[in-house]
C-alpha atoms as a PDB file:
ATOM      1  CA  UNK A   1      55.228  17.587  27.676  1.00  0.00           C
ATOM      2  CA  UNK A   2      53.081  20.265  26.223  1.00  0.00           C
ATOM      3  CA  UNK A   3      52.025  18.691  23.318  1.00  0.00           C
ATOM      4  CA  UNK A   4      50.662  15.655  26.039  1.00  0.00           C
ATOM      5  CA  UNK A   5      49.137  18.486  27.684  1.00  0.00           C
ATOM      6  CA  UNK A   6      47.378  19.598  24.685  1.00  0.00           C
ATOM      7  CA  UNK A   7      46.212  16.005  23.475  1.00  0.00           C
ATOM      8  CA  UNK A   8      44.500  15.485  27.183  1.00  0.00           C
ATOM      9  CA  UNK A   9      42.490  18.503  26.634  1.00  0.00           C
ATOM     10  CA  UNK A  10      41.115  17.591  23.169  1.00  0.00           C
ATOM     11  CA  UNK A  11      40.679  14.183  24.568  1.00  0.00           C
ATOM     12  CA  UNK A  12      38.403  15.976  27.494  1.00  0.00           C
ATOM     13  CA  UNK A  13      36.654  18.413  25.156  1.00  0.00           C
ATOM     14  CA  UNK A  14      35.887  15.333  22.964  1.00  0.00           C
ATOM     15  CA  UNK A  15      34.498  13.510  25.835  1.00  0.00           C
ATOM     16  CA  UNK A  16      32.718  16.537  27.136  1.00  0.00           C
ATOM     17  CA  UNK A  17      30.718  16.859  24.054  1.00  0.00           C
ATOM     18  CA  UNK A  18      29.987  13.355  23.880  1.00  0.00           C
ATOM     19  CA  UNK A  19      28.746  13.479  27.159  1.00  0.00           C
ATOM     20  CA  UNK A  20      26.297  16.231  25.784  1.00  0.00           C
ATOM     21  CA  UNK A  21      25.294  14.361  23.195  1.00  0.00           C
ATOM     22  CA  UNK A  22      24.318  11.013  24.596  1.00  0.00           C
ATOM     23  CA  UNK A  23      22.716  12.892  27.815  1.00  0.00           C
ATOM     24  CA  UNK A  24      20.724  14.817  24.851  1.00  0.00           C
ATOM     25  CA  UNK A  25      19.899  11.327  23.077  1.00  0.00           C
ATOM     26  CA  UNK A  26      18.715   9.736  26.241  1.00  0.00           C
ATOM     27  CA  UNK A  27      16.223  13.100  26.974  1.00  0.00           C
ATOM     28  CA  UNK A  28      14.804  12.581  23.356  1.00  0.00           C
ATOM     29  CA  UNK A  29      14.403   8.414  24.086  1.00  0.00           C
ATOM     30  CA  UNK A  30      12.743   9.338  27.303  1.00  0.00           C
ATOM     31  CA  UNK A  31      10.565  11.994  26.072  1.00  0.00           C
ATOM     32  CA  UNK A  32       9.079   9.790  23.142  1.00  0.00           C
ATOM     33  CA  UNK A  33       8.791   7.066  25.319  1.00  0.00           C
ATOM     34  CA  UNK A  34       6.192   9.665  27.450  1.00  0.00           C
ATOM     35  CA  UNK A  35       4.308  10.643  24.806  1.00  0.00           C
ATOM     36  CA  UNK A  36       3.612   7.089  23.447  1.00  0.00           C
ATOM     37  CA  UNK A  37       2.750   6.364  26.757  1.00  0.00           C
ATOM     38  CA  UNK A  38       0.266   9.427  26.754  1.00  0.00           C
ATOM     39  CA  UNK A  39      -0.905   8.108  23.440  1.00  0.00           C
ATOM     40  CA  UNK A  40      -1.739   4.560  24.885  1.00  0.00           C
ATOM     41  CA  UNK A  41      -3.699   6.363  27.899  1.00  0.00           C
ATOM     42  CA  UNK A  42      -5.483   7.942  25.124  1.00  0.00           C
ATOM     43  CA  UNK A  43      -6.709   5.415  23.288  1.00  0.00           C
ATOM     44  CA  UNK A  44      -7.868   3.120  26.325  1.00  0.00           C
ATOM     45  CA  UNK A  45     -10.340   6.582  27.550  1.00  0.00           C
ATOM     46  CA  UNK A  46     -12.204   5.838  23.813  1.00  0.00           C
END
């Protein structure tokens, strides 16, 4: 019993930093995705 105990809170920690890091991934997409939109804006005002 404790040893299942202990396995379900790796299992959370693992999926807690996962979490992080795929909600960090998605913030990096999204903010490249802005600036190349910024960039296109750009270069249309020329």
């Amino acid at each position: 019993m404790e040893n299942k105990n202990k396995n379900e809170k790796i299992k959370m920690k693992k999926m807690l930093k996962n979490k992080k890091i795929t909600i960090r991934k998605k913030r990096l997409k999204r903010e490249k995705n802005e600036k190349e939109k910024k960039r296109e804006k750009d270069k249309k005002k020329d």
